[in-house]
N, C-alpha and C. Protein backbone atom coordinates (compact mmCIF):
# COMPACT_ATOMS: atom_id res chain seq x y z
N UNK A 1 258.29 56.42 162.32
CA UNK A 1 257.06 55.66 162.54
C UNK A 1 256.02 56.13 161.54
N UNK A 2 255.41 55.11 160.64
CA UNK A 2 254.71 55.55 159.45
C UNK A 2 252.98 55.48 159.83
N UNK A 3 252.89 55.23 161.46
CA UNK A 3 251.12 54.88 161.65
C UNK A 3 250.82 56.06 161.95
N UNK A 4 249.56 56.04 161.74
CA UNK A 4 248.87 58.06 161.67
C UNK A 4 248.04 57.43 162.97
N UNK A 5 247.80 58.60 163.87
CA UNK A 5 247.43 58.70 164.90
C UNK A 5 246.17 59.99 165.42
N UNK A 6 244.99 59.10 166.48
CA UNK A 6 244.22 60.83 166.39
C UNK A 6 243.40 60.28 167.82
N UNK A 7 242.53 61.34 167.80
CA UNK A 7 242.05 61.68 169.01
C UNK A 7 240.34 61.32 168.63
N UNK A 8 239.95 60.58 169.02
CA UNK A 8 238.17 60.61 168.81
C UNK A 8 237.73 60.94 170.16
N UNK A 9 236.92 62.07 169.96
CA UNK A 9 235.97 62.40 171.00
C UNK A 9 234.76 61.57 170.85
N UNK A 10 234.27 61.25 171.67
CA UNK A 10 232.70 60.83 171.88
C UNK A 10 232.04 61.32 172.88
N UNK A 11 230.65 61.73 172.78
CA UNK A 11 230.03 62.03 173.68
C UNK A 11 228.90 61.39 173.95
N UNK A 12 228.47 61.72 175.38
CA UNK A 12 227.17 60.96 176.13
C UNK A 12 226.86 61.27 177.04
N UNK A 13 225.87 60.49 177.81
CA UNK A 13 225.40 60.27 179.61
C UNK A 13 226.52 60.05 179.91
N UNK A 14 227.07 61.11 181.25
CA UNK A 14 228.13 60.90 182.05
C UNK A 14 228.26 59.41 182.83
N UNK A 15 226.86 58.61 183.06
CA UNK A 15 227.01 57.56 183.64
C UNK A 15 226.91 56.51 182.34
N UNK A 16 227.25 56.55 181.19
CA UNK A 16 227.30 55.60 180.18
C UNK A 16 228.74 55.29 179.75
N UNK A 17 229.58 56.64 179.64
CA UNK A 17 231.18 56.80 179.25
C UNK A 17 231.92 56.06 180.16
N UNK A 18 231.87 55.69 181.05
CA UNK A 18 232.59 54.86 182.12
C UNK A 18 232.69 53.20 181.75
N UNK A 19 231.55 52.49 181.18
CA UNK A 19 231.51 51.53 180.54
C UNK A 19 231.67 50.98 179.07
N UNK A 20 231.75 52.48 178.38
CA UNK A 20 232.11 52.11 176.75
C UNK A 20 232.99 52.82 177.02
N UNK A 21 233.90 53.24 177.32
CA UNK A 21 235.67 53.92 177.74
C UNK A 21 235.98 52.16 177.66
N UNK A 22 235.96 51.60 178.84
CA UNK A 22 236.13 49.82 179.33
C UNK A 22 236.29 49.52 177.90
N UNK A 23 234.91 49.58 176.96
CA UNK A 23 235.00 48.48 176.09
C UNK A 23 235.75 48.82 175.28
N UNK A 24 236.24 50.18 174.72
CA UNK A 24 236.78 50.35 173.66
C UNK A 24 238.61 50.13 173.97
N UNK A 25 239.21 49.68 175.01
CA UNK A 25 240.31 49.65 175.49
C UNK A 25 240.60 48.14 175.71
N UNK A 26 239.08 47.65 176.29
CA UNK A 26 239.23 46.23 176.39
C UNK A 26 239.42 45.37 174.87
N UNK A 27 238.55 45.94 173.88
CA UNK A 27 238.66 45.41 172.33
C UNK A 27 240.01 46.13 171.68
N UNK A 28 240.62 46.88 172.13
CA UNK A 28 241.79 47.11 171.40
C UNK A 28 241.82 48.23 170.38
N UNK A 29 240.47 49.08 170.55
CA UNK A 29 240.10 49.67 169.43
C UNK A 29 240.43 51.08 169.98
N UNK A 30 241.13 51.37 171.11
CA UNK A 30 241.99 52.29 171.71
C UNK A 30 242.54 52.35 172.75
N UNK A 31 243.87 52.51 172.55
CA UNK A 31 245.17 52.61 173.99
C UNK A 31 244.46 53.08 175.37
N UNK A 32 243.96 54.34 175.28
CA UNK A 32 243.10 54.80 176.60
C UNK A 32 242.59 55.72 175.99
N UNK A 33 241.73 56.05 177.65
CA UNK A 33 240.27 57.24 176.91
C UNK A 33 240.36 57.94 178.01
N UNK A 34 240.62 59.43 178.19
CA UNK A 34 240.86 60.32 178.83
C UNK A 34 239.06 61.11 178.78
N UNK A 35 238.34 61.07 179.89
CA UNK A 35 237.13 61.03 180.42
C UNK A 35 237.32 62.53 181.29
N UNK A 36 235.88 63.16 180.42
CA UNK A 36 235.29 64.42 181.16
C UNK A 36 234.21 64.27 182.09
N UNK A 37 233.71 64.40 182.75
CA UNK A 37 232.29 63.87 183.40
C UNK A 37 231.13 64.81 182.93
N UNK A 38 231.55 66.09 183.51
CA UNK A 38 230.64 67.39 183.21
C UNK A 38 231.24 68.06 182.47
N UNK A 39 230.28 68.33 180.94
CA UNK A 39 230.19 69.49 179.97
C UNK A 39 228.70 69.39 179.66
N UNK A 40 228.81 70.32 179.27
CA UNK A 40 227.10 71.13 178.95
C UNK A 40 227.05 71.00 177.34
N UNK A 41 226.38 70.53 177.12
CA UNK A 41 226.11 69.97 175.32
C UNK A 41 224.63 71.05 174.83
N UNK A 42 224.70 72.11 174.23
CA UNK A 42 223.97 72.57 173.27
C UNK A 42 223.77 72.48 171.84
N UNK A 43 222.58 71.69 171.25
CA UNK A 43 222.62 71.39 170.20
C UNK A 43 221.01 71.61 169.31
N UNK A 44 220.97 71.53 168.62
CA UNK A 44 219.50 71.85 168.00
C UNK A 44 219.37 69.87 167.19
N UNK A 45 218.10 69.53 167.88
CA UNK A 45 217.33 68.03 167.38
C UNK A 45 216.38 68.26 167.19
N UNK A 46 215.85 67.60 166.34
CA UNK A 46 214.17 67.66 165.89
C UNK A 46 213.82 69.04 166.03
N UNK A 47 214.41 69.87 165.70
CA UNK A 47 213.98 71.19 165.26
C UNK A 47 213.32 72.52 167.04
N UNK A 48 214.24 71.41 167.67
CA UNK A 48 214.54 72.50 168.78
C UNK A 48 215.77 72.29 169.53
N UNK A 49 215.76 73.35 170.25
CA UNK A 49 217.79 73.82 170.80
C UNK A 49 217.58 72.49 172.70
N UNK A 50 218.32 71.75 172.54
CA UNK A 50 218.19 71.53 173.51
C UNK A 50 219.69 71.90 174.36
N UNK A 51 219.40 71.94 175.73
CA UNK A 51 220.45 72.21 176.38
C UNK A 51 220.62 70.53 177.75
N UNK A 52 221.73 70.23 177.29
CA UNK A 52 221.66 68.93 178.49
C UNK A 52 223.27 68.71 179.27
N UNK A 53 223.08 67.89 180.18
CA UNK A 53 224.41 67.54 180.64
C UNK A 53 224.74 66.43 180.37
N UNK A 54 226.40 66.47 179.96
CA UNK A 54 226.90 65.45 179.05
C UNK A 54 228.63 65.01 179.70
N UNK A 55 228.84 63.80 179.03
CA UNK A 55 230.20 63.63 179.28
C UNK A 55 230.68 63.33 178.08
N UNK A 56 232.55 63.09 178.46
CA UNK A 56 233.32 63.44 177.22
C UNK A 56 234.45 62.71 177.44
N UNK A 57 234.86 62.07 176.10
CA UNK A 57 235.84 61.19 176.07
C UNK A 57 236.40 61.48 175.13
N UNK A 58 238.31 61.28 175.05
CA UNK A 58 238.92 61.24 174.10
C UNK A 58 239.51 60.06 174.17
N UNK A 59 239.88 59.51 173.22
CA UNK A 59 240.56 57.78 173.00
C UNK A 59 241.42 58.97 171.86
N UNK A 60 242.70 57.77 172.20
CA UNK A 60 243.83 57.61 171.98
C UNK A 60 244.03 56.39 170.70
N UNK A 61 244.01 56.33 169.60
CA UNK A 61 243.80 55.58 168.91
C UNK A 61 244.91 55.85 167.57
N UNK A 62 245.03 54.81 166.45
CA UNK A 62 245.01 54.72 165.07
C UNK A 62 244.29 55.33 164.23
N UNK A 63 244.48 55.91 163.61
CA UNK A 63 243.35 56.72 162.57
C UNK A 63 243.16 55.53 161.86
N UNK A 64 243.67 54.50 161.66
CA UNK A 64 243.10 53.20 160.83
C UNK A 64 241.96 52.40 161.68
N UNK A 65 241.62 52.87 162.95
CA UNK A 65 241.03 52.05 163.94
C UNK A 65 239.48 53.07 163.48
N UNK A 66 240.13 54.57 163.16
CA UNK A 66 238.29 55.13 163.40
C UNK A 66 237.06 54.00 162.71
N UNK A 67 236.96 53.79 161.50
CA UNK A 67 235.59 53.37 161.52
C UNK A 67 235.14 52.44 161.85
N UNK A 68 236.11 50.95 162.46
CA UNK A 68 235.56 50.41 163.50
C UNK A 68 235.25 50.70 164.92
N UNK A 69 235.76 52.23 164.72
CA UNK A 69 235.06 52.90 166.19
C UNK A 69 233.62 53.31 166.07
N UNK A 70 233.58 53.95 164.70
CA UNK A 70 232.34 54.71 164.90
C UNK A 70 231.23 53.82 164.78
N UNK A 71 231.42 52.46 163.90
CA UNK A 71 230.71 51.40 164.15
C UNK A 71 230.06 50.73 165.03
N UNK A 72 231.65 50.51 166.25
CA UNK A 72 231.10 49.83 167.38
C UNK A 72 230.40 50.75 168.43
N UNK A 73 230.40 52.36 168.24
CA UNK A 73 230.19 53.14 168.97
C UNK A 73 228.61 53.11 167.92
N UNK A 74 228.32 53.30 167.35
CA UNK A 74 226.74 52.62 166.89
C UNK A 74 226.27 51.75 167.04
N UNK A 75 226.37 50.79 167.56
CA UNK A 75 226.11 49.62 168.07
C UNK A 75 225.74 49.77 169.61
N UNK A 76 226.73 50.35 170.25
CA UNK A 76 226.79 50.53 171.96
C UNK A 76 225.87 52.19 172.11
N UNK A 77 225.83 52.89 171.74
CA UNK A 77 225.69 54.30 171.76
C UNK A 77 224.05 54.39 172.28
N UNK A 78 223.34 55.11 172.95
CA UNK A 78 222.12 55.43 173.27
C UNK A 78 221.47 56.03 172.46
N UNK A 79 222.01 56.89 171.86
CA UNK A 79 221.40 57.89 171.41
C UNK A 79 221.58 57.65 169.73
N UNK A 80 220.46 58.01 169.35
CA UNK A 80 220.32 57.86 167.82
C UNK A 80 221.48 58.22 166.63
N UNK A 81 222.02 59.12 166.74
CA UNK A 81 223.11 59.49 165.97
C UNK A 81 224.07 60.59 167.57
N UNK A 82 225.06 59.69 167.50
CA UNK A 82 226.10 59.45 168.82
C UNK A 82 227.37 60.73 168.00
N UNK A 83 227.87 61.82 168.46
CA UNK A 83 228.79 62.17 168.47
C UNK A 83 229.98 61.82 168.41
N UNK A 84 230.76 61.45 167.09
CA UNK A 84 232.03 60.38 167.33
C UNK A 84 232.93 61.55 166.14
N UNK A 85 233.71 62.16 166.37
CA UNK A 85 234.68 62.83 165.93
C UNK A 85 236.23 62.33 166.08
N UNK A 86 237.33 62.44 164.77
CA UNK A 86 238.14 62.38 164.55
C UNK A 86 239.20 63.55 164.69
N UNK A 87 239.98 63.41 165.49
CA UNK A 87 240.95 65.04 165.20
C UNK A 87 242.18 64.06 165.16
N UNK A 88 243.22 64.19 164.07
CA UNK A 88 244.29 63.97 163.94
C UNK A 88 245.63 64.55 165.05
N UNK A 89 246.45 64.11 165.13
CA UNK A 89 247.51 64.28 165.71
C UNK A 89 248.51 64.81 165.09
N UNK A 90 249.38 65.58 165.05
CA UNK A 90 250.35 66.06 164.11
C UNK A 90 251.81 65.83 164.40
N UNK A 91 251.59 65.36 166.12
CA UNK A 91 253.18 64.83 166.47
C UNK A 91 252.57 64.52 168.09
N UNK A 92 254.26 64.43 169.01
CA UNK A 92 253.36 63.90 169.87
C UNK A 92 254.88 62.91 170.47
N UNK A 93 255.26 62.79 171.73
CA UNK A 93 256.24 62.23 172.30
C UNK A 93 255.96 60.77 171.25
N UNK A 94 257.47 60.21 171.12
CA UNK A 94 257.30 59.06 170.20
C UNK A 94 257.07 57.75 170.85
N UNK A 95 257.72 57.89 172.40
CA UNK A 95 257.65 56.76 172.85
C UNK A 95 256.18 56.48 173.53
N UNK A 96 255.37 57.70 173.47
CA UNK A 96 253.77 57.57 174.05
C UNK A 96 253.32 56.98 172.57
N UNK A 97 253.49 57.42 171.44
CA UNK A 97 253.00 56.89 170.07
C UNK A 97 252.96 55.67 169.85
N UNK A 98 254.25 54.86 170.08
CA UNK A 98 254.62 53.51 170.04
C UNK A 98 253.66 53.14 170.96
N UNK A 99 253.48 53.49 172.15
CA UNK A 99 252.34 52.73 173.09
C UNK A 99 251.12 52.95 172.58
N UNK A 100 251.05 53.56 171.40
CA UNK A 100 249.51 53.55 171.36
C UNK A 100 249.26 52.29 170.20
N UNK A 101 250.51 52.01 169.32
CA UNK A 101 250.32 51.01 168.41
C UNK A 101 250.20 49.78 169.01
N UNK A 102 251.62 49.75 170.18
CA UNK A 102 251.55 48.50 171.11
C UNK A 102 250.24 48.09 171.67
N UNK A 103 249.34 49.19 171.94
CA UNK A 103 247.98 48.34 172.77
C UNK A 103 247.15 48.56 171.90
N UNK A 104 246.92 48.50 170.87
CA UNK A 104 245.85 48.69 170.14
C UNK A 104 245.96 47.94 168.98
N UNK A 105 244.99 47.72 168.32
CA UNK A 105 245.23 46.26 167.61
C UNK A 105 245.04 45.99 166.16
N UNK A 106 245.44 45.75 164.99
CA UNK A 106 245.48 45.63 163.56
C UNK A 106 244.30 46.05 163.19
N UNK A 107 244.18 46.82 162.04
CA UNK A 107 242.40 47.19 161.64
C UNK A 107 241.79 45.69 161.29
N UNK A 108 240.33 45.33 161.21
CA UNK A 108 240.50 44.75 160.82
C UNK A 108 240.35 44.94 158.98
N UNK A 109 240.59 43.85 158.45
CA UNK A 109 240.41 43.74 156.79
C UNK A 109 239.16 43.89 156.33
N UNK A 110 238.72 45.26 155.40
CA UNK A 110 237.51 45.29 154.95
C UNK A 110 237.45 45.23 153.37
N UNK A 111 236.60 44.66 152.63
CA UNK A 111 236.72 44.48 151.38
C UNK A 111 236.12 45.02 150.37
C-alpha cells in the first residue's frame, strides 16, 4: 500500500471537539477522531503564560488530506491560530490502514 498515513492532533474547548470531530469524518477529511476531553494546555500568548483547560483530538487520516485539514480547521476553529499538528505513522495493522483510505476521500486538486 503506497498511501502515507498520520495522526493530526487538534486542540480546543472540550465542548467545541465534539462537533468539529462530526465534521471532519462527515467531509471525509478523516476516518475517525479519537477524543480527549480533559488536558491542561500551557502555553505563552500575547506575551503571557496562560494556563487553561482543553480538549484533544487525534484523526486518523491521509497525510495527503493534512492541508485541507488545517484549512478547514481555520475556518471552523475559535481561536486565532488553532493547534493542528501532523505526526506521521510508520506502520500500523494493514487492514485498519485500508479503512482509513476506504473512508476518507481523494485530496482535492490544487494548482
Amino acid at each position: 500500500m503506497d498511501e502515507e498515513y498520520c495522526e493530526v492532533v487538534v486542540t480546543g474547548g472540550a465542548d467545541w471537539l465534539p462537533g468539529y470531530t462530526r465534521t471532519m469524518v462527515e467531509e471525509r477529511l478523516a476516518a475517525c477522531g479519537h477524543q480527549f476531553s480533559a488536558i491542561r494546555s500551557v502555553y505563552r500568548w500575547a506575551g503571557t503564560v496562560q494556563d487553561e483547560p482543553e480538549g484533544r483530538v487525534a484523526l486518523h487520516t491521509r497525510r495527503s488530506l493534512v492541508p485541507e485539514i488545517v484549512e478547514r480547521t481555520a475556518a471552523l476553529h475559535p481561536y486565532e491560530v488553532p493547534c493542528v499538528i501532523a505526526v506521521p505513522l510508520v506502520g500500523g495493522d494493514p487492514a485498519y490502514l485500508r479503512w482509513i483510505t476506504e473512508e476518507t476521500r481523494d485530496p482535492v486538486a490544487r494548482n
